[in-house]
PDB file of N, CA and C in Angstrom:
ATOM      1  N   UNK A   1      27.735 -34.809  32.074  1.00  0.00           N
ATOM      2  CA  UNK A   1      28.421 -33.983  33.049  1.00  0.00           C
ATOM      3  C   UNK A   1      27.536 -32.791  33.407  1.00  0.00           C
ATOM      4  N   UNK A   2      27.447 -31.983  34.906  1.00  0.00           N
ATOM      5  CA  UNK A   2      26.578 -31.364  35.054  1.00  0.00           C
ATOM      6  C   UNK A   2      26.910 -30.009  34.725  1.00  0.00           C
ATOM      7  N   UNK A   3      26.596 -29.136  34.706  1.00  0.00           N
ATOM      8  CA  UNK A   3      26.725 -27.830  33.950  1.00  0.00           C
ATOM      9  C   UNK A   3      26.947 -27.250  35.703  1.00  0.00           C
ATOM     10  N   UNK A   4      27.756 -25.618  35.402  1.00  0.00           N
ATOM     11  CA  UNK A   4      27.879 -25.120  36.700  1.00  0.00           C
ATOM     12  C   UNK A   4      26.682 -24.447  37.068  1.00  0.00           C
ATOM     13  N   UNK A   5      25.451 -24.104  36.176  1.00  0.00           N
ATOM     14  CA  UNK A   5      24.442 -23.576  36.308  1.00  0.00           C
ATOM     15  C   UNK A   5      23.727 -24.456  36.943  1.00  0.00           C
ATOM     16  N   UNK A   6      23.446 -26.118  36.180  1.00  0.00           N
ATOM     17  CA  UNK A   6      22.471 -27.064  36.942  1.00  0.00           C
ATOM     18  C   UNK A   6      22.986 -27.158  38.409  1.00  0.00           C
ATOM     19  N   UNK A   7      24.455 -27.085  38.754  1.00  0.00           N
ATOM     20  CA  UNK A   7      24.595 -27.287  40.244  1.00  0.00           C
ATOM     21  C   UNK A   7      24.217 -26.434  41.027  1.00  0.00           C
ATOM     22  N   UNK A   8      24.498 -25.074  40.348  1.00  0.00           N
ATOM     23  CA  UNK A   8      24.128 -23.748  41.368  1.00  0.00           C
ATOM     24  C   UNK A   8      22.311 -24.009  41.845  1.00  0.00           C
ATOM     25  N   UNK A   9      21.536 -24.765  40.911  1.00  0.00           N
ATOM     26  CA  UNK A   9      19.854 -24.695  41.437  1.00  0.00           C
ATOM     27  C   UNK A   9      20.008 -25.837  42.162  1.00  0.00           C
ATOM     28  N   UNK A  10      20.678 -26.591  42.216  1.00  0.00           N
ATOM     29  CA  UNK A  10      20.357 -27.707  43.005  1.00  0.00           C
ATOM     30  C   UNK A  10      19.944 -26.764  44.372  1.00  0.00           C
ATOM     31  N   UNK A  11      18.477 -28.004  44.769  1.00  0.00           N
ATOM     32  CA  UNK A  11      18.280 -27.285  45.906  1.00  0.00           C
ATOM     33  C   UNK A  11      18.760 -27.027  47.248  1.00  0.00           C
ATOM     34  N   UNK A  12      19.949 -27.904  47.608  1.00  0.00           N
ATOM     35  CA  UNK A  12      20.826 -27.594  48.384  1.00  0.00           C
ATOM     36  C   UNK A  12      21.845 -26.426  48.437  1.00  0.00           C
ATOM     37  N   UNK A  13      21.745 -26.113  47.185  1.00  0.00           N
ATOM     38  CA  UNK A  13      22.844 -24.619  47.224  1.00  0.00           C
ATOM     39  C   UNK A  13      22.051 -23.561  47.237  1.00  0.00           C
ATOM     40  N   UNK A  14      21.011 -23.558  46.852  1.00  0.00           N
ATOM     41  CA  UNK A  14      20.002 -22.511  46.180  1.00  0.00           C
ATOM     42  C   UNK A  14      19.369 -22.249  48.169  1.00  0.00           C
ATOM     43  N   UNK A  15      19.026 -23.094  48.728  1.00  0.00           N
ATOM     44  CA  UNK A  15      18.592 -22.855  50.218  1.00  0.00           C
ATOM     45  C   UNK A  15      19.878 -22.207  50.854  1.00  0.00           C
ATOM     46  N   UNK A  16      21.330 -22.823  50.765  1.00  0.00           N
ATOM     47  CA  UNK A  16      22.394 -22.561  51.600  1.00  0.00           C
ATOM     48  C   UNK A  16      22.460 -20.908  50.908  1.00  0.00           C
ATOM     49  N   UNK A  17      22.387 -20.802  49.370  1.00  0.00           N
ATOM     50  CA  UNK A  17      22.752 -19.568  49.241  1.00  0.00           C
ATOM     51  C   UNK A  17      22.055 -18.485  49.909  1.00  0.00           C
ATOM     52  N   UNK A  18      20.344 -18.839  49.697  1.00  0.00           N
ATOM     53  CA  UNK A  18      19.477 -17.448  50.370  1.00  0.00           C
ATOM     54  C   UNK A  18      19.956 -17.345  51.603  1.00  0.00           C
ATOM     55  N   UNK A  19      20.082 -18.706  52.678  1.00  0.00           N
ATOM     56  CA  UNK A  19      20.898 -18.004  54.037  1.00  0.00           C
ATOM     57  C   UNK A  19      21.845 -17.405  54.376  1.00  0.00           C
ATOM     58  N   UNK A  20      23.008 -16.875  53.258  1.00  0.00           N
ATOM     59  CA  UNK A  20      23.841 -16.666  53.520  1.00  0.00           C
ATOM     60  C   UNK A  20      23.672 -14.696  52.818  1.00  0.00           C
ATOM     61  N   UNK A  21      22.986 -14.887  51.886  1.00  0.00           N
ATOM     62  CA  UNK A  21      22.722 -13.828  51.216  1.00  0.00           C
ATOM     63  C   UNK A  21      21.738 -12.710  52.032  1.00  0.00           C
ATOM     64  N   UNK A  22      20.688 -13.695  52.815  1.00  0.00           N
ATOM     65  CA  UNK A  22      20.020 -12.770  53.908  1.00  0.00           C
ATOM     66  C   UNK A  22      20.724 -12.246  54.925  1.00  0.00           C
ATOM     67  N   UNK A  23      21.783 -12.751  55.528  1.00  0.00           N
ATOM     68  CA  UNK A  23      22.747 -12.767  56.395  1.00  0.00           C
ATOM     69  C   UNK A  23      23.306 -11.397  56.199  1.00  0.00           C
ATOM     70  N   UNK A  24      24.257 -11.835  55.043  1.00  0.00           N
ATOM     71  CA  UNK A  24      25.314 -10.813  54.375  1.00  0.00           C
ATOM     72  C   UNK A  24      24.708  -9.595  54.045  1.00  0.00           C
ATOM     73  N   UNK A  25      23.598  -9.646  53.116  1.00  0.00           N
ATOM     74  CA  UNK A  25      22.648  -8.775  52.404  1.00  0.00           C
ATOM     75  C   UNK A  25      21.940  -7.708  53.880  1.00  0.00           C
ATOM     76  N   UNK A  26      21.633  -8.492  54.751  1.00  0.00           N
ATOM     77  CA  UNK A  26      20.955  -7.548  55.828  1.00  0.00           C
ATOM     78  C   UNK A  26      22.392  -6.262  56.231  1.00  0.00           C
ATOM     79  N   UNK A  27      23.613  -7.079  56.841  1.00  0.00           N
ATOM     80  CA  UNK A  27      24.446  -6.386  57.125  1.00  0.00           C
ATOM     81  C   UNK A  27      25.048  -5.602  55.919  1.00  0.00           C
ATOM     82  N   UNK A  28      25.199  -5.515  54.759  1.00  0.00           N
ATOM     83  CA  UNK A  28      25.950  -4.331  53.779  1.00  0.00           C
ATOM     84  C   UNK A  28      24.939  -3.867  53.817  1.00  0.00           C
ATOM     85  N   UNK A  29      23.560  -3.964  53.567  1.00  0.00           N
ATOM     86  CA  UNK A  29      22.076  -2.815  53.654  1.00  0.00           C
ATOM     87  C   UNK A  29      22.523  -1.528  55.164  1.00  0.00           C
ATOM     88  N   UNK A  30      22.707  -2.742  56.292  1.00  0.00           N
ATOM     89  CA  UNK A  30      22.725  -1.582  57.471  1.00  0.00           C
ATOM     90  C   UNK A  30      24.076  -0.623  56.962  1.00  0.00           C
ATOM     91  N   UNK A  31      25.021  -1.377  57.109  1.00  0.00           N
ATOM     92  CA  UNK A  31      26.652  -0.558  56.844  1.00  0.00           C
ATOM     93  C   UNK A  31      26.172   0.554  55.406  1.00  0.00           C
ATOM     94  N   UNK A  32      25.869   0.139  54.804  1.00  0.00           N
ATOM     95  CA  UNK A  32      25.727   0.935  53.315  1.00  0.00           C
ATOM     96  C   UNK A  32      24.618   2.040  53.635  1.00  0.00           C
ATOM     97  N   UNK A  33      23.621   1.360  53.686  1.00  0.00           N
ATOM     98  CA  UNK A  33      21.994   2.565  54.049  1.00  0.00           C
ATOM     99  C   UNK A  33      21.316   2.871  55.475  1.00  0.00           C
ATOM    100  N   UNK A  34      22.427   2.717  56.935  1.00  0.00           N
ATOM    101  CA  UNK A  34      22.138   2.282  57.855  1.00  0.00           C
ATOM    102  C   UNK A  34      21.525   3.557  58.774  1.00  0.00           C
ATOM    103  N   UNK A  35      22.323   5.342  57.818  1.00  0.00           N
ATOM    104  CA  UNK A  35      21.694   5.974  57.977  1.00  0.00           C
ATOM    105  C   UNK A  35      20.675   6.675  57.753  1.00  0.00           C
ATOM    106  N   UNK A  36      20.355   6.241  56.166  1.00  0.00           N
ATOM    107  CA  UNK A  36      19.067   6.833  56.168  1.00  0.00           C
ATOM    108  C   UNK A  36      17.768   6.072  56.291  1.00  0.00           C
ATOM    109  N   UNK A  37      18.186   5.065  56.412  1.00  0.00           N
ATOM    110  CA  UNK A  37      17.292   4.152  57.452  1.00  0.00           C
ATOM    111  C   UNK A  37      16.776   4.583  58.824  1.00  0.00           C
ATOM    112  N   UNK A  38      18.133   4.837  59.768  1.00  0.00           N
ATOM    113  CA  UNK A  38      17.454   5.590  60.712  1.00  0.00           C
ATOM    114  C   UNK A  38      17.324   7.022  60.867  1.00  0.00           C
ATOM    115  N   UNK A  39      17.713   7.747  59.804  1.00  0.00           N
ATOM    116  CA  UNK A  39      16.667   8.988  59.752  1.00  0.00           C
ATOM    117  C   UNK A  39      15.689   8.785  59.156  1.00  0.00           C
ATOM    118  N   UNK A  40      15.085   7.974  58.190  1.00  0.00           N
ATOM    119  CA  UNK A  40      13.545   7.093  57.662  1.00  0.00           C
ATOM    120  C   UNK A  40      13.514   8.202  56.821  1.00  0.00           C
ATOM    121  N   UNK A  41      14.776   8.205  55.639  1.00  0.00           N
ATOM    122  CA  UNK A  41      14.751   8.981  54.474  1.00  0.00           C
ATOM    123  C   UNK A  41      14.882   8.204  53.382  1.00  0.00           C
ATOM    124  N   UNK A  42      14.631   8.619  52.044  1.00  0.00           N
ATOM    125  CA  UNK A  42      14.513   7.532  51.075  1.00  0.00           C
ATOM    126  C   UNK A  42      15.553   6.655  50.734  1.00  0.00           C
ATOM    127  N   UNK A  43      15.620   5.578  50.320  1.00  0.00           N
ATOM    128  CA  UNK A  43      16.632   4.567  50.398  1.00  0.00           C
ATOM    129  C   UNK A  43      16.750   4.460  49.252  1.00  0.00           C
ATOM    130  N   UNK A  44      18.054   4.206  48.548  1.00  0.00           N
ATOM    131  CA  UNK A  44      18.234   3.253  47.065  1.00  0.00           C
ATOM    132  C   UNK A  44      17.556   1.767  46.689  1.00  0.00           C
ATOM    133  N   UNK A  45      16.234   1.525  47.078  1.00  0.00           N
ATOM    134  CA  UNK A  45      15.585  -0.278  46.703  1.00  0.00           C
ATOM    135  C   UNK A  45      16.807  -0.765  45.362  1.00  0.00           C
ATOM    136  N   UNK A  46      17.365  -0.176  44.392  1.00  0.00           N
ATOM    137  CA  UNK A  46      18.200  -0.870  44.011  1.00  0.00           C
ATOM    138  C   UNK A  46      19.492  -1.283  44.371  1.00  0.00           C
ATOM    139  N   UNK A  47      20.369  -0.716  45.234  1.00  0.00           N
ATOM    140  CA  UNK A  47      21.349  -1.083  46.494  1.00  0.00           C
ATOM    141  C   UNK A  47      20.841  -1.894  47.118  1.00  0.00           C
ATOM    142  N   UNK A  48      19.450  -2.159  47.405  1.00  0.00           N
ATOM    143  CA  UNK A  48      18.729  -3.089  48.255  1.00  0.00           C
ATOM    144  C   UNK A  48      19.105  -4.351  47.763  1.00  0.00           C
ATOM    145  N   UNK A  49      18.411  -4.094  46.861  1.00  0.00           N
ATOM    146  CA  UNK A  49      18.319  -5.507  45.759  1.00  0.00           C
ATOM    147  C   UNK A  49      19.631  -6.008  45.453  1.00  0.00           C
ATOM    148  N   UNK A  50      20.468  -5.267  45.125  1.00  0.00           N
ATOM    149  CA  UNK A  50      21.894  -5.898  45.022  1.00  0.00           C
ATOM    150  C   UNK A  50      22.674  -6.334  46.130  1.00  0.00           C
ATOM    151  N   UNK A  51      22.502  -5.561  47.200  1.00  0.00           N
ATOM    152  CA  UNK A  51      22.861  -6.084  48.559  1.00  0.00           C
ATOM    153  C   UNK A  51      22.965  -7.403  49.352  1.00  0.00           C
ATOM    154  N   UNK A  52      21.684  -7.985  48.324  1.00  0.00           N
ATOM    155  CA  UNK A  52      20.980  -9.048  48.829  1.00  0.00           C
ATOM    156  C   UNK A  52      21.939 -10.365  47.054  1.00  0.00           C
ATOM    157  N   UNK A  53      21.689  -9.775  46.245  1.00  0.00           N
ATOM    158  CA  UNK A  53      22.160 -10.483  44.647  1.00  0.00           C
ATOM    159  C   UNK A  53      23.166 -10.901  44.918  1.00  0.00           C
ATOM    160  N   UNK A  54      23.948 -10.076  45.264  1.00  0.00           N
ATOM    161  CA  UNK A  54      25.798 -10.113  44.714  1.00  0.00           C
ATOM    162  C   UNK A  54      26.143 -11.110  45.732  1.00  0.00           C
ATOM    163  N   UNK A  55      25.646 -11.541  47.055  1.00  0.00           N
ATOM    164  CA  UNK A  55      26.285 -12.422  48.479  1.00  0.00           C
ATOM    165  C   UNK A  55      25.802 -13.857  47.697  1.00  0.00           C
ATOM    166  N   UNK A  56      24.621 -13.498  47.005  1.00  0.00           N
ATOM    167  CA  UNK A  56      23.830 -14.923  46.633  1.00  0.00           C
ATOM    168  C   UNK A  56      24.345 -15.026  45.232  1.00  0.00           C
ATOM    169  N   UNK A  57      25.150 -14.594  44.629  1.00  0.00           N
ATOM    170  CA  UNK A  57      26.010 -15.242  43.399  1.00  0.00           C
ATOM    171  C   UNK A  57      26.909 -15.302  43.886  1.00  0.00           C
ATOM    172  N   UNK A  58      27.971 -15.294  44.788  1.00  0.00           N
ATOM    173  CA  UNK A  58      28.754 -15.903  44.977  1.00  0.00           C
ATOM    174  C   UNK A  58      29.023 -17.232  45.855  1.00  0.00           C
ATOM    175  N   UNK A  59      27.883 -16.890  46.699  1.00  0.00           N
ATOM    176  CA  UNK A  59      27.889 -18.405  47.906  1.00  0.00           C
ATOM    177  C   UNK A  59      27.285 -19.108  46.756  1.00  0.00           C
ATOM    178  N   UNK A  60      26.391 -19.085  45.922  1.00  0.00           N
ATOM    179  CA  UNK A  60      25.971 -20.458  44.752  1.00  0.00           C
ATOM    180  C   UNK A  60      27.612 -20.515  43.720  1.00  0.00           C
ATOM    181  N   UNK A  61      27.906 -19.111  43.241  1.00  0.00           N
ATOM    182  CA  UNK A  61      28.916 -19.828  42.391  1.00  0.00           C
ATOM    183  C   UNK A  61      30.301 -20.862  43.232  1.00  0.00           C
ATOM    184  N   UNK A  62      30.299 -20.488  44.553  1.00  0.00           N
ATOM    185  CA  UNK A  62      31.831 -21.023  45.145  1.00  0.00           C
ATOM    186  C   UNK A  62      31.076 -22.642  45.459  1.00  0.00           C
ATOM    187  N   UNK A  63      29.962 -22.586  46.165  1.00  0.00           N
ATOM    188  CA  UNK A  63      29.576 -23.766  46.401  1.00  0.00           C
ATOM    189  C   UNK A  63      29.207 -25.032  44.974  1.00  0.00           C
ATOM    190  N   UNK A  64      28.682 -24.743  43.475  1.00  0.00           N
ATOM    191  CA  UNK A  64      28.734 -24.805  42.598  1.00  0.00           C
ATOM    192  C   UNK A  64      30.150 -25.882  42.253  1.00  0.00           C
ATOM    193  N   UNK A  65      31.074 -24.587  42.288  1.00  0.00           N
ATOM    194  CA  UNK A  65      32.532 -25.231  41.675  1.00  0.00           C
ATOM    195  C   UNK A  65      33.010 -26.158  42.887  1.00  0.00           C
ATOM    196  N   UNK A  66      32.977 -25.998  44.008  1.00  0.00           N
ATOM    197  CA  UNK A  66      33.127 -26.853  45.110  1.00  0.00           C
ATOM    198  C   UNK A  66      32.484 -28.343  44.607  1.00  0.00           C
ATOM    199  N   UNK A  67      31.601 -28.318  44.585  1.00  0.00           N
ATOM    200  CA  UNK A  67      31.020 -29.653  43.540  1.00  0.00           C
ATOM    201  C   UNK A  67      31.081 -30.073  42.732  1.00  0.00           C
ATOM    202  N   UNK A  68      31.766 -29.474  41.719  1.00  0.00           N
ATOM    203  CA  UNK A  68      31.856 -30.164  40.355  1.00  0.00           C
ATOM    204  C   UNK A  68      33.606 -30.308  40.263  1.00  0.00           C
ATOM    205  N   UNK A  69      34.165 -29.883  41.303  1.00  0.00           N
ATOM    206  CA  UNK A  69      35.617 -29.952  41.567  1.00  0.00           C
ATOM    207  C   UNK A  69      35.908 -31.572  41.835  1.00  0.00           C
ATOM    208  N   UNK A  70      36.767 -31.942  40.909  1.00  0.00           N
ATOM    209  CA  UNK A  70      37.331 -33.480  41.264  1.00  0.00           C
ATOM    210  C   UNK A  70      37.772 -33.928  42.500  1.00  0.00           C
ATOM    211  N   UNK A  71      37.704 -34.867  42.981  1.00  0.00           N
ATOM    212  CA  UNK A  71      38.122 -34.962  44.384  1.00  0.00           C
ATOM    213  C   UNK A  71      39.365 -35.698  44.186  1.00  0.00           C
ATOM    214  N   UNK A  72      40.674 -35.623  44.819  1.00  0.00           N
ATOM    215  CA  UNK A  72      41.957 -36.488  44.299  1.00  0.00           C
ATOM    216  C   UNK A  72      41.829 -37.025  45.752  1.00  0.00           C
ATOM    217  N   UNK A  73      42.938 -38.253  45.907  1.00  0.00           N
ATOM    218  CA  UNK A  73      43.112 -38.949  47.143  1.00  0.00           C
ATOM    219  C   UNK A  73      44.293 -38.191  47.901  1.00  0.00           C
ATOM    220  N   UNK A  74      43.611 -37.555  48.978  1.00  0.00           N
ATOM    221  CA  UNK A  74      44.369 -37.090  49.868  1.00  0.00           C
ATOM    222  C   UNK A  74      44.788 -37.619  51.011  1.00  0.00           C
TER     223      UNK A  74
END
């Protein structure tokens, strides 16, 4: 049986996740740091980094359990 970790690397989730995480991650960066961005004052790079983390653990974990979820006859 596959582990929820081996599904999350499969490389189909692991591609779907970065697109969704660049997506998401660009927009909470602007909303969150959007002004001192455009006053070109120093930024939190660790807000950065999480900005971008937290969208991409969850689109791998939902897509993950989506897969290893039994399918019944509907």
């Amino acid at each position: 049986m596959r582990t929820l970790f081996q599904a999350a690397c499969s490389g189909k989730i692991v591609k779907n996740s970065l697109r969704i995480a660049l997506v998401v991650g660009s927009i909470l960066n602007l909303v969150n740091q959007g002004g001192a961005i455009m006053a070109g004052t120093g930024i939190s790079w660790i807000h950065v980094a999480l900005n971008y983390f937290v969208p991409y653990c969850v689109a791998s974990y939902s897509a993950a359990k989506n897969e290893l979820t039994p399918r019944g006859n509907q």
